[in-house]
Protein backbone atom coordinates (compact mmCIF):
# COMPACT_ATOMS: atom_id res chain seq x y z
CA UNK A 1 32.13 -6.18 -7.23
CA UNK A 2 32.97 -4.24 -4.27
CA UNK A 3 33.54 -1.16 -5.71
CA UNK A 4 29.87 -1.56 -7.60
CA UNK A 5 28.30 -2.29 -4.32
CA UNK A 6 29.87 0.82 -3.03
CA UNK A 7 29.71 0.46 0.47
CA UNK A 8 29.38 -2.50 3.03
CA UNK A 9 26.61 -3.27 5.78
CA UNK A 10 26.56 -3.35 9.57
CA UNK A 11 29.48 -5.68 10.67
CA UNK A 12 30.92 -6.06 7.24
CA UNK A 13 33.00 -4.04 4.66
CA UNK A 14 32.04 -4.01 0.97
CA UNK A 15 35.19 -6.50 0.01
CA UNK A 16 33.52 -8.71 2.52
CA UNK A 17 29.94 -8.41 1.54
CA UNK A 18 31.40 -8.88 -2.14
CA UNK A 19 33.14 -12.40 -1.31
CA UNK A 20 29.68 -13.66 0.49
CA UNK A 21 27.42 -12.46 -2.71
CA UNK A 22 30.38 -14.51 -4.64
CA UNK A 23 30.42 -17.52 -2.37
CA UNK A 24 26.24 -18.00 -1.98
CA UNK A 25 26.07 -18.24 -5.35
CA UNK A 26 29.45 -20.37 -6.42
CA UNK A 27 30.13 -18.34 -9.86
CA UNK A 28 29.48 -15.13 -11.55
CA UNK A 29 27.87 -17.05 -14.58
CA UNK A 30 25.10 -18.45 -11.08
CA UNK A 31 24.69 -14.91 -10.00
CA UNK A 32 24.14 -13.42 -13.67
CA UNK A 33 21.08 -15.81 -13.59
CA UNK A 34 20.09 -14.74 -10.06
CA UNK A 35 16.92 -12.76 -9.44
CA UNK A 36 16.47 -9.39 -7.72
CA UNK A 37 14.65 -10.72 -4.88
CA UNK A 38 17.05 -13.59 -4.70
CA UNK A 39 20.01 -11.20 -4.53
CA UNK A 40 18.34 -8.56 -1.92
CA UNK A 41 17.91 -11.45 0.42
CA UNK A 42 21.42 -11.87 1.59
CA UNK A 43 22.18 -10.06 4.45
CA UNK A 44 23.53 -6.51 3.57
CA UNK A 45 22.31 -6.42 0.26
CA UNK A 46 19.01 -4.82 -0.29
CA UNK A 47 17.31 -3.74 -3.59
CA UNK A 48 19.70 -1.07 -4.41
CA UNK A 49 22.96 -2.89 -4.21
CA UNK A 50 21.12 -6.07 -5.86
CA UNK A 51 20.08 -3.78 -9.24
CA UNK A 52 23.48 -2.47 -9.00
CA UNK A 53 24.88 -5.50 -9.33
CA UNK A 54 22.85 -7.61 -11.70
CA UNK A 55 22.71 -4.00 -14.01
CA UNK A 56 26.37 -4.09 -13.98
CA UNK A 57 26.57 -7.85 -15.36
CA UNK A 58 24.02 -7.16 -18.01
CA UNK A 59 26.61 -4.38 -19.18
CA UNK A 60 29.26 -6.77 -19.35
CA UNK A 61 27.21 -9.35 -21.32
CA UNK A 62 25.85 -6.92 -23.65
CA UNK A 63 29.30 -5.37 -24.03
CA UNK A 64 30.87 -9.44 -24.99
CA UNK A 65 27.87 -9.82 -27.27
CA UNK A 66 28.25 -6.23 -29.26
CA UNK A 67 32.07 -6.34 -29.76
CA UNK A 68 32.02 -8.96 -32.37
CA UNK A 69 29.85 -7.45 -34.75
CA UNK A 70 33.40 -6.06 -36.31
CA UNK A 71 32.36 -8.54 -38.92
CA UNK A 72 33.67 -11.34 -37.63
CA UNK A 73 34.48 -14.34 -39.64
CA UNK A 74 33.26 -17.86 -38.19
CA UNK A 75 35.48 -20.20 -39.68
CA UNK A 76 34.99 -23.18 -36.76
CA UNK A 77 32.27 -24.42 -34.36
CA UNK A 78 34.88 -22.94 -31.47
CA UNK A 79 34.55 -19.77 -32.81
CA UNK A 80 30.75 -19.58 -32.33
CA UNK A 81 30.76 -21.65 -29.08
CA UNK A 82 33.77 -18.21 -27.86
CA UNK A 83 30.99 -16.10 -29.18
CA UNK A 84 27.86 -17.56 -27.47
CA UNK A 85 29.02 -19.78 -24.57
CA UNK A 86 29.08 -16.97 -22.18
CA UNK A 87 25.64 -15.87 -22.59
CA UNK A 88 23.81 -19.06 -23.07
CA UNK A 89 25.74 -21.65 -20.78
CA UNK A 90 23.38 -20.71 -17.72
CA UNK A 91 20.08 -20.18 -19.55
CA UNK A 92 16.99 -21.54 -17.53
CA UNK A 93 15.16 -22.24 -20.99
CA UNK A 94 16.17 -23.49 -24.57
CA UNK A 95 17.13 -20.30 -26.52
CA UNK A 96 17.44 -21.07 -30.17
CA UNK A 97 19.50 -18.43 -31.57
CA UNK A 98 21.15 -18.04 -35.66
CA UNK A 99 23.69 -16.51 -36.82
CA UNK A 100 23.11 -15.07 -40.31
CA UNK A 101 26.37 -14.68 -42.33
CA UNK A 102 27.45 -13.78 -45.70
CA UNK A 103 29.07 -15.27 -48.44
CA UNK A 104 32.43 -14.68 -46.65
CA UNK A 105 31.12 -16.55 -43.44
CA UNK A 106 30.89 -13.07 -41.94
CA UNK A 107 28.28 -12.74 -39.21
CA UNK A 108 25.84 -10.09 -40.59
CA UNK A 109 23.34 -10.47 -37.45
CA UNK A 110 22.57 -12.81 -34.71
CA UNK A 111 19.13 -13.23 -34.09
CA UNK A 112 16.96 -14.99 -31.79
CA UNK A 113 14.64 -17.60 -33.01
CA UNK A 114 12.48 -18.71 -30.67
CA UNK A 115 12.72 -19.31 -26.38
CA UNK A 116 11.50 -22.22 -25.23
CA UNK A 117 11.00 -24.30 -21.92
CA UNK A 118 13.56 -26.25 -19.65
CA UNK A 119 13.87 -29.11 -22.53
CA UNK A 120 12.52 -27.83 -25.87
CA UNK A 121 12.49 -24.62 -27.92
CA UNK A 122 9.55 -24.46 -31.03
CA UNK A 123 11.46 -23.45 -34.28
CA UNK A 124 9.19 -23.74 -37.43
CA UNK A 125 11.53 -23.25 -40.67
CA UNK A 126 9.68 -20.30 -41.73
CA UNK A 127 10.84 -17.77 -38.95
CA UNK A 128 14.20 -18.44 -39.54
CA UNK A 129 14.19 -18.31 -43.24
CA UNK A 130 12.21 -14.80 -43.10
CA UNK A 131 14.70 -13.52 -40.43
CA UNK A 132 17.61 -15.24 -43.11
CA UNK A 133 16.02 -13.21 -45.96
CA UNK A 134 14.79 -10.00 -44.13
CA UNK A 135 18.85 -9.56 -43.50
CA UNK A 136 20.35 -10.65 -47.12
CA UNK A 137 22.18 -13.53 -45.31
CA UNK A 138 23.53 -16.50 -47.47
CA UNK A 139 24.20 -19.16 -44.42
CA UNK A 140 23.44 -19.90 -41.42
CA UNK A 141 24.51 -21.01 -38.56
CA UNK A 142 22.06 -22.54 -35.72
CA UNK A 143 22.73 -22.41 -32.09
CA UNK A 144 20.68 -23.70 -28.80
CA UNK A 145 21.53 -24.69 -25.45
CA UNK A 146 20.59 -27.40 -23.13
CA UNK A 147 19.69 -25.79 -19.69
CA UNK A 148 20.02 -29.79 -18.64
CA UNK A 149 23.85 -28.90 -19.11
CA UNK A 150 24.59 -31.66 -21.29
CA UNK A 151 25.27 -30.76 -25.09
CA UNK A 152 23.95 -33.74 -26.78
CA UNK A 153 21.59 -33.92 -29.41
CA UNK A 154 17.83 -35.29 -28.88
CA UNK A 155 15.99 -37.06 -31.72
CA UNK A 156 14.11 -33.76 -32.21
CA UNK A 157 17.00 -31.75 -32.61
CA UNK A 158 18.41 -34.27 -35.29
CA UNK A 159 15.04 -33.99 -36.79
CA UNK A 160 14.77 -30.34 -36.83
CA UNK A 161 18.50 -30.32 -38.21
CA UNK A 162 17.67 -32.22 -41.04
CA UNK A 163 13.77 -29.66 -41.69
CA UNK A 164 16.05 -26.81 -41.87
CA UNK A 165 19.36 -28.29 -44.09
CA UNK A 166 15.95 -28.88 -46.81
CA UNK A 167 14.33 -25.98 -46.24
CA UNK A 168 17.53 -24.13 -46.78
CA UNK A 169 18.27 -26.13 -49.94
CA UNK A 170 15.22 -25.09 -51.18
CA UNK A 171 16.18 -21.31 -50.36
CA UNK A 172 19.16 -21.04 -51.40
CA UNK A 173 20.69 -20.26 -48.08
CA UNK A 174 22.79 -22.90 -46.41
CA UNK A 175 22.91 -24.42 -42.79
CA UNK A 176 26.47 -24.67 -41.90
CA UNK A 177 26.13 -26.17 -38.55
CA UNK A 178 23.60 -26.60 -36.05
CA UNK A 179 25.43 -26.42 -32.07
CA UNK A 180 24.50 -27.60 -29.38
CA UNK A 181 25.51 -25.43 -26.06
CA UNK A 182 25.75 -27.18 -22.49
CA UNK A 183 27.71 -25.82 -19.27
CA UNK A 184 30.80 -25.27 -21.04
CA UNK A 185 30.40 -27.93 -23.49
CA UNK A 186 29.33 -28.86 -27.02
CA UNK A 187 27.95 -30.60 -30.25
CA UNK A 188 28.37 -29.63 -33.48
CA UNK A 189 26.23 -31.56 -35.70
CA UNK A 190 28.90 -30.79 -38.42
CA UNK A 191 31.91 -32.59 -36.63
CA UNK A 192 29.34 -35.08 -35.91
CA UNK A 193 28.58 -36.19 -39.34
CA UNK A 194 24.92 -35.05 -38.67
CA UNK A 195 24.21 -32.53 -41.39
């Protein structure tokens, strides 16, 4: 971080100003979620070192999220939870994302569904299925997090679990597993016996 931020403030060297930025906001997963004006507001900051820094975390998320598009092969919940647990654990509102794969349980595309607020996230069948379609996929795989932190399941999300496995049947185009993403936990409803 240092080395992004370039160059310190009065009193303070870069290395220093780097382990206060660090330390105010406990993680780098905290300060990934942090705002520009929240960031500029430390002493020695400012706007410019504050875009440097959140722009360079937005590369590194962007650069985890576009390397597995090698056609990877999800073959267990952990391997989706590896894939998506970095970008969703710190979410401020319920992303629900899919993961549209082909008959080889290759991951074609991962799209997102729908954003929602602090403790739901509107998915109506239909979007996903087009999205499904639109991009030849076979199965799916549906993720959302829990900004609460905790990964289990509402009676909605049950409920919604069980609209899409029918809809699906009805398509042709499976639901594998619906997850569940807290702060560095999770619930697949597959493991579960939910499905």
């Amino acid at each position: 971080m240092a080395i992004i931020i370039g160059t310190g403030s009065k009193g303070q060297t870069a290395l220093q100003l780097s382990q206060r930025i660090l330390s105010d906001f406990e993680s780098l997963g905290n300060l990934s979620g942090a705002s520009l004006e929240e960031l500029s507001k430390i002493d020695g900051v400012g706007l410019a070192k504050a875009a440097k820094v959140l722009a360079s975390l937005e590369l590194g998320k962007r650069l985890v999220l576009a390397l597995p598009f090698k056609r990877m092969v999800i073959s267990t919940p952990e391997d989706v939870v590896d894939l998506l647990m970095p970008e969703m654990r710190y979410l401020d509102k319920e992303h629900f994302k899919a993961l549209i794969l082909n008959t080889q349980n290759e991951i074609l595309r991962i799209v997102d569904i729908s954003i929602g607020s602090l403790n739901s996230s509107i998915v109506h069948p239909r979007e996903l299925f087009k999205t499904a379609i639109k991009h030849s996929g076979s199965a799916l795989i549906v993720v959302h997090n829990h900004p609460s932190g905790d990964a289990s399941p509402s009676s909605e999300d049950i409920a919604l679990t069980k609209r899409l496995v029918k809809s699906g049947e009805i398509l042709g185009i499976d639901v594998l597993d619906h997850i569940i993403l807290g702060d560095g936990r999770f619930t697949s409803f597959k493991e579960r016996g939910l499905l």
